[in-house]
Protein backbone atom coordinates (compact mmCIF):
# COMPACT_ATOMS: atom_id res chain seq x y z
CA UNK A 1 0.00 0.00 0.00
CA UNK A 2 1.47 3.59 -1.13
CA UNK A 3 0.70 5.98 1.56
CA UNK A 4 1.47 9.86 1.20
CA UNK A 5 4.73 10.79 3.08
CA UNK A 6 4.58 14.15 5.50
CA UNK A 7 8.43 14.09 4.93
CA UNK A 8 8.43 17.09 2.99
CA UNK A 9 6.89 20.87 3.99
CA UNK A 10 4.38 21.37 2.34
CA UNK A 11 4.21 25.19 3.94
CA UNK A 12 5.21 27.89 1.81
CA UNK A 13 6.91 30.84 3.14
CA UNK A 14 6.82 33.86 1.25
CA UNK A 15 10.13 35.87 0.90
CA UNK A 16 8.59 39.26 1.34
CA UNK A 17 7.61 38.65 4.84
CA UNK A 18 11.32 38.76 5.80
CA UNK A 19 12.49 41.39 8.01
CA UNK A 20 14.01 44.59 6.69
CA UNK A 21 18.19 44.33 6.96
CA UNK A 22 18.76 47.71 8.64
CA UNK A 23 21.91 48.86 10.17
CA UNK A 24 21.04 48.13 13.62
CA UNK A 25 20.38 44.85 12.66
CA UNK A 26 23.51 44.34 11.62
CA UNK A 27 24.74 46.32 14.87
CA UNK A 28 22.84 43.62 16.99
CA UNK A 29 23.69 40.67 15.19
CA UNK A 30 26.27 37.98 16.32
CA UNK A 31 29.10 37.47 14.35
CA UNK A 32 29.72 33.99 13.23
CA UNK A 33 32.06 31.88 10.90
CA UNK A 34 30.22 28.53 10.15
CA UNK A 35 29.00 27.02 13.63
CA UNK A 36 31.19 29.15 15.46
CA UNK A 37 30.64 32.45 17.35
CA UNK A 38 33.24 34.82 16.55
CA UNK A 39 34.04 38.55 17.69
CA UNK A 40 33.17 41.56 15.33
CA UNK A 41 37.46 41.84 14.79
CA UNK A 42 37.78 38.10 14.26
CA UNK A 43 34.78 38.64 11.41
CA UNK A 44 36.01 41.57 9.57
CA UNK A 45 39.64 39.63 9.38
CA UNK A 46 37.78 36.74 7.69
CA UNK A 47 35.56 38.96 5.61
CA UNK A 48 39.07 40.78 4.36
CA UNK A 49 40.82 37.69 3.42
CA UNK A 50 37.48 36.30 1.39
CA UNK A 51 37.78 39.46 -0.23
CA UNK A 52 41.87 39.53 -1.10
CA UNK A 53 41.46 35.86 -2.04
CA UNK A 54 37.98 36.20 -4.61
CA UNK A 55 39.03 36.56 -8.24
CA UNK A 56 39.43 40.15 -9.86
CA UNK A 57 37.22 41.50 -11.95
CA UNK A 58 37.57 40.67 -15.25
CA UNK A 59 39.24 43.62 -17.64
CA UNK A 60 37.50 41.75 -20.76
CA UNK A 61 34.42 39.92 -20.05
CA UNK A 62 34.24 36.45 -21.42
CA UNK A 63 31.45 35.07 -23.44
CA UNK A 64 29.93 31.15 -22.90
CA UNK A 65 29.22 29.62 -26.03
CA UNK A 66 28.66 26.28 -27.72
CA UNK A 67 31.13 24.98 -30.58
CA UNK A 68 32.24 21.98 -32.06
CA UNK A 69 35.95 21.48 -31.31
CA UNK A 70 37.96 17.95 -32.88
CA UNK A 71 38.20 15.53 -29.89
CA UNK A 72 42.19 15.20 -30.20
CA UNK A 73 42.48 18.78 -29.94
CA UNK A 74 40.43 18.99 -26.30
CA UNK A 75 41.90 15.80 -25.29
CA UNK A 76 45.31 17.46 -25.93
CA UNK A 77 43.99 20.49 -23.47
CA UNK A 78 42.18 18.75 -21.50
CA UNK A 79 45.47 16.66 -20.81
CA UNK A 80 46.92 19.78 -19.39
CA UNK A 81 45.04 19.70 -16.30
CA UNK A 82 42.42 22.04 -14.38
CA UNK A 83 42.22 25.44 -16.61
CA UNK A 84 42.35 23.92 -19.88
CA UNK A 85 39.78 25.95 -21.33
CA UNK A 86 41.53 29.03 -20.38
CA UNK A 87 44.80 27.69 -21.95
CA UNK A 88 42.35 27.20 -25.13
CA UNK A 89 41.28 30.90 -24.78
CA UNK A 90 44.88 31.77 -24.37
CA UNK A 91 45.52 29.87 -27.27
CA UNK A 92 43.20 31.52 -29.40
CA UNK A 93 44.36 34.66 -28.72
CA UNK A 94 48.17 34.19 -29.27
CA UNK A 95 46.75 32.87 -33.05
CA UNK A 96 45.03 35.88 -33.08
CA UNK A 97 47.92 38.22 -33.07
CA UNK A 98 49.50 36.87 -35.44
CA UNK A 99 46.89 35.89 -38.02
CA UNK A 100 44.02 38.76 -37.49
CA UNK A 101 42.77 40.37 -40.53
């Protein structure tokens, strides 16, 4: 016999009825760094390193696209290692200086 599981929520809770993030809540709120309760110094350390250690912003934005590449010629990049596709960009480009119309 199939019986309907109450495993799941089936209550819905709209977004929009969240507080408002003012800066006294942010005042009053308790600093923490995954499970851990950490002081307001300890915080803005960690949220200073997060920010030296994110990626730069890009000086020319990169475009995703689809395209049909032969399968030696990824397997050849793709034998390089994590970042391949970059080295394929890279790749691109050095042809490009030399063969642009």
């Amino acid at each position: 016999m199939n019986v309907k599981s109450n495993a799941t929520r089936d209550t819905w809770i709209d977004p929009d009825d969240a507080p408002e993030l003012t800066d006294d809540f942010f005042e009053n709120a308790t600093p923490m760094i995954g499970d851990r309760v950490v002081t307001k110094k300890e915080f803005a350390i960690a949220a200073e390193e997060a920010i030296r250690n994110s990626k730069p912003a890009r000086i020319t934005p990169q475009q995703s696209l689809t395209m049909l590449v032969d399968a030696d010629i990824v397997a050849v990049f793709k034998a390089t290692g994590d970042g391949w596709q970059a080295r394929m960009n890279e790749a691109l480009r050095d042809w490009l200086k030399t063969n642009s119309p």
